[in-house]
N, C-alpha and C. Protein backbone atom coordinates (compact mmCIF):
# COMPACT_ATOMS: atom_id res chain seq x y z
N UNK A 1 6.12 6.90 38.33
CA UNK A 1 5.99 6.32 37.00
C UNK A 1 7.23 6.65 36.18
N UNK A 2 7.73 6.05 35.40
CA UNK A 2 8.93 5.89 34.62
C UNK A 2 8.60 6.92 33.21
N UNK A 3 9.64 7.63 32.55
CA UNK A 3 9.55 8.30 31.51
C UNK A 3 9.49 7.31 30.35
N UNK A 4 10.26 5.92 30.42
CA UNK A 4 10.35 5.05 29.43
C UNK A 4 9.19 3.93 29.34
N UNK A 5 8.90 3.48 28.31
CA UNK A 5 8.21 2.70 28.50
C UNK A 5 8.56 1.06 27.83
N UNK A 6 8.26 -0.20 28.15
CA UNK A 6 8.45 -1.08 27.38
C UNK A 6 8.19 -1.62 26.57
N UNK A 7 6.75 -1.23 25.94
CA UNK A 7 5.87 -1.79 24.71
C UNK A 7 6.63 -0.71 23.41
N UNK A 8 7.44 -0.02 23.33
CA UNK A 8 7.91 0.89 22.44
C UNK A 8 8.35 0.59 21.04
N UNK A 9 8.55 1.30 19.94
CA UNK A 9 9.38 0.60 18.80
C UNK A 9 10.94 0.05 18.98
N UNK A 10 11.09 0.22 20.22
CA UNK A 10 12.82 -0.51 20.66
C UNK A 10 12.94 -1.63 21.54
N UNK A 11 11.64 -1.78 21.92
CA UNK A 11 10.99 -3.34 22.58
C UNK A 11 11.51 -4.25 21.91
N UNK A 12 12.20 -5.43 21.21
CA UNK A 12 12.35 -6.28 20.66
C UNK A 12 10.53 -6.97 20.40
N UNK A 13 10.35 -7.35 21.72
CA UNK A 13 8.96 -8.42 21.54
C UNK A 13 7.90 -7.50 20.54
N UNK A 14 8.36 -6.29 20.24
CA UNK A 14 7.33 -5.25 19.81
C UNK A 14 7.48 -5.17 17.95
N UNK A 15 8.68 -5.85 18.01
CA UNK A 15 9.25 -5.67 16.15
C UNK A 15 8.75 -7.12 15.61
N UNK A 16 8.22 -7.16 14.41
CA UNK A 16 7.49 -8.05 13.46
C UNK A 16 8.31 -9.08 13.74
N UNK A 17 8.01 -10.50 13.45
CA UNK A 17 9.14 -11.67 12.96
C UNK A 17 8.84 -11.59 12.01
N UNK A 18 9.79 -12.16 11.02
CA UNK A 18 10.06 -11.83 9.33
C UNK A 18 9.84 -13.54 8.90
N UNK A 19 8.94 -13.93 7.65
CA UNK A 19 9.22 -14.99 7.34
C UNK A 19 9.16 -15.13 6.09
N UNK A 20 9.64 -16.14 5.33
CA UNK A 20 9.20 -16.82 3.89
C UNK A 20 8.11 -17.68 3.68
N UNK A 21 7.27 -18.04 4.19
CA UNK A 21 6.17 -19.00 4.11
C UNK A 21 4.72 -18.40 3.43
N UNK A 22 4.68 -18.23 3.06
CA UNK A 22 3.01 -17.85 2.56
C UNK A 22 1.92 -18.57 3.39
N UNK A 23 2.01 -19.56 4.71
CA UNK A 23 1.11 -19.46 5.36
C UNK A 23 0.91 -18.65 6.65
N UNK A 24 2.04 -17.80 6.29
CA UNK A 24 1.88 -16.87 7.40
C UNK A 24 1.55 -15.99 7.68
N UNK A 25 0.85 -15.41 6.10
CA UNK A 25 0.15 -14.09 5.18
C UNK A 25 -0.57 -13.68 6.56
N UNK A 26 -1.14 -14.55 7.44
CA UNK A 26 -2.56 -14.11 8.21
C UNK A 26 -1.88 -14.15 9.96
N UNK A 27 -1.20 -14.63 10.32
CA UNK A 27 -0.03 -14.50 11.51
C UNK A 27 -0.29 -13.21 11.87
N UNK A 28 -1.16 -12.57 13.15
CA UNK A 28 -0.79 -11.69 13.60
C UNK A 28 0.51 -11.23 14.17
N UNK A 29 1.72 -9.89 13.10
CA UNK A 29 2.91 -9.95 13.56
C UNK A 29 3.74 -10.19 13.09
N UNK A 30 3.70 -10.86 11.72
CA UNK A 30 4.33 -11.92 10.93
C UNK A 30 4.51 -10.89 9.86
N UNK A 31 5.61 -10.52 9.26
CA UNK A 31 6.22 -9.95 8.15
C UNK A 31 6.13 -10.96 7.09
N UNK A 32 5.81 -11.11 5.79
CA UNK A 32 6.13 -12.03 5.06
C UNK A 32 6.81 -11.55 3.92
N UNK A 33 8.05 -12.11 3.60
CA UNK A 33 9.29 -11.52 2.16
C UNK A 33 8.68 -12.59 1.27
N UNK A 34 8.28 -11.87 -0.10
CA UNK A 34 7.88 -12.49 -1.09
C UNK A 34 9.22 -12.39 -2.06
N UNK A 35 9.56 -13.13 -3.48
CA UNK A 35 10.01 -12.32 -4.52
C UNK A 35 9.16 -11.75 -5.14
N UNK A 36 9.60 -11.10 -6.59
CA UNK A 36 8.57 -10.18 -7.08
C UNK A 36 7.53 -10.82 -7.80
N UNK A 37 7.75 -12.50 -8.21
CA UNK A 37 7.13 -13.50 -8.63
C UNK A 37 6.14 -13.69 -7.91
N UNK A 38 6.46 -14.00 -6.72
CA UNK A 38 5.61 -14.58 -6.24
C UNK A 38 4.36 -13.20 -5.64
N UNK A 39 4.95 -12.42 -5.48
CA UNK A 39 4.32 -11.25 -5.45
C UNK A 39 3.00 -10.85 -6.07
N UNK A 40 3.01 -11.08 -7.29
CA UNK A 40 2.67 -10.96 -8.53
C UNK A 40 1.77 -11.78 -8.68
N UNK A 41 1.72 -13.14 -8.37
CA UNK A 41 0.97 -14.16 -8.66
C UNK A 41 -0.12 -14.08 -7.14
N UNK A 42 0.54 -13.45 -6.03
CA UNK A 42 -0.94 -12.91 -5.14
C UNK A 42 -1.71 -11.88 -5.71
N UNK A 43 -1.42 -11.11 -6.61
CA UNK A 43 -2.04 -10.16 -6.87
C UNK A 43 -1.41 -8.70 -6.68
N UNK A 44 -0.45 -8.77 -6.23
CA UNK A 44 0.11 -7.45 -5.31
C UNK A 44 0.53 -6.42 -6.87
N UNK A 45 0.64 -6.73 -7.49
CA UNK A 45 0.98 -5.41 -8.27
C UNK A 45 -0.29 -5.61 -9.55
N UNK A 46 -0.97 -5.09 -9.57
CA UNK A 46 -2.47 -4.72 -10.37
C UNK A 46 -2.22 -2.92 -10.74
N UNK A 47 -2.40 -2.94 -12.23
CA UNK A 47 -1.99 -1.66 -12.57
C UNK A 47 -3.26 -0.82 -12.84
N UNK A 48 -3.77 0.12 -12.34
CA UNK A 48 -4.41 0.73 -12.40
C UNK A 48 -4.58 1.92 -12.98
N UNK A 49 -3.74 2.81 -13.03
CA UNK A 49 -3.40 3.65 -13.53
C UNK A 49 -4.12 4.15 -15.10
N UNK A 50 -4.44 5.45 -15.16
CA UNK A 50 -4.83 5.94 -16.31
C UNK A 50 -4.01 5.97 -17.62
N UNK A 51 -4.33 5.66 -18.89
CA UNK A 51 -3.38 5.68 -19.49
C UNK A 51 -3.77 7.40 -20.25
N UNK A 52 -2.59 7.98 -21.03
CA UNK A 52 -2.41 9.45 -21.66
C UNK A 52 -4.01 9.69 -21.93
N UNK A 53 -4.38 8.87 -22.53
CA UNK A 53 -5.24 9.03 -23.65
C UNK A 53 -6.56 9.33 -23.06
N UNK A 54 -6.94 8.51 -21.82
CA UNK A 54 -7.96 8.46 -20.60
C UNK A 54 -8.07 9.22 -20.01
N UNK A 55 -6.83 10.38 -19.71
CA UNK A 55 -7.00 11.44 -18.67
C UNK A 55 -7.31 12.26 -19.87
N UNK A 56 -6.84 12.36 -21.17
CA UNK A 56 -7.02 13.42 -22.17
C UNK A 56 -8.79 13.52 -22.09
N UNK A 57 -9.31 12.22 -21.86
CA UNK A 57 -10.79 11.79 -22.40
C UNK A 57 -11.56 12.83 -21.08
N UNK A 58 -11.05 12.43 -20.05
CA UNK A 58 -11.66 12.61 -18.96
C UNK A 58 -11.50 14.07 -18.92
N UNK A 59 -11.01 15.27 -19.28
CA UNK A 59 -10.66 16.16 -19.38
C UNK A 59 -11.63 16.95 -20.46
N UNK A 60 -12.27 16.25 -21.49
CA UNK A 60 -13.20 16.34 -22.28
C UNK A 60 -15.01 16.79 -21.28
N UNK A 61 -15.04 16.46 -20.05
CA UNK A 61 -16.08 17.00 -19.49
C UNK A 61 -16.31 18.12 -19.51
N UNK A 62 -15.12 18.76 -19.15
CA UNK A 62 -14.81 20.02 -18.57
C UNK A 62 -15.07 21.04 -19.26
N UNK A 63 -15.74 21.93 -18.73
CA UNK A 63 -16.60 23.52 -19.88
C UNK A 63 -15.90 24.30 -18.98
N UNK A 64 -15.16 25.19 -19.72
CA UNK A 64 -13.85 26.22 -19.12
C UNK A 64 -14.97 27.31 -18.97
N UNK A 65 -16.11 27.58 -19.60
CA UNK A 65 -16.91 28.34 -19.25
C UNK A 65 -17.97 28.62 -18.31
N UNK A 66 -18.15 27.43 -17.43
CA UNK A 66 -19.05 26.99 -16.39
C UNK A 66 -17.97 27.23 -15.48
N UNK A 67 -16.73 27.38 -15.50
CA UNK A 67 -15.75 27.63 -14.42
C UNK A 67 -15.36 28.76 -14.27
N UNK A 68 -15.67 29.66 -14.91
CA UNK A 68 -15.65 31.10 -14.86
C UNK A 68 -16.51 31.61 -13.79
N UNK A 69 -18.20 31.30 -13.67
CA UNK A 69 -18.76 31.84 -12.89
C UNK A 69 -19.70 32.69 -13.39
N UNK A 70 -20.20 32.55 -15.09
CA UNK A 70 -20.66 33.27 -15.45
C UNK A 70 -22.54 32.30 -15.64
């Protein structure tokens, strides 16, 4: 048996094809390059994130005295 193998990340047949088409979203294999437009308009950047004020809120549960152990 051989130390190398051919299905590897240096396989060529093994690296993505790259395309621009948006019907290729579902292409098993298929890389697809968006711009950030078009990106955007799939949905891909949705901000989630807490804002200051939300983590301040959420921080409001917290009894520093129930964390003691007493």
């Amino acid at each position: 048996m051989s130390a190398s193998s051919d299905d590897g990340p240096g396989d060529a047949s093994a690296r993505p094809t790259l395309s621009n088409s948006i019907a290729d979203l579902t292409t098993p294999n298929v890389v697809v390059e968006v711009d950030a437009a078009e990106a955007e308009s799939l949905g891909a950047f949705e901000e989630t994130a807490l804002t200051e004020a939300e983590a301040w809120d959420a921080n409001a549960d917290l009894d520093p005295e129930a964390a003691d152990g007493d």
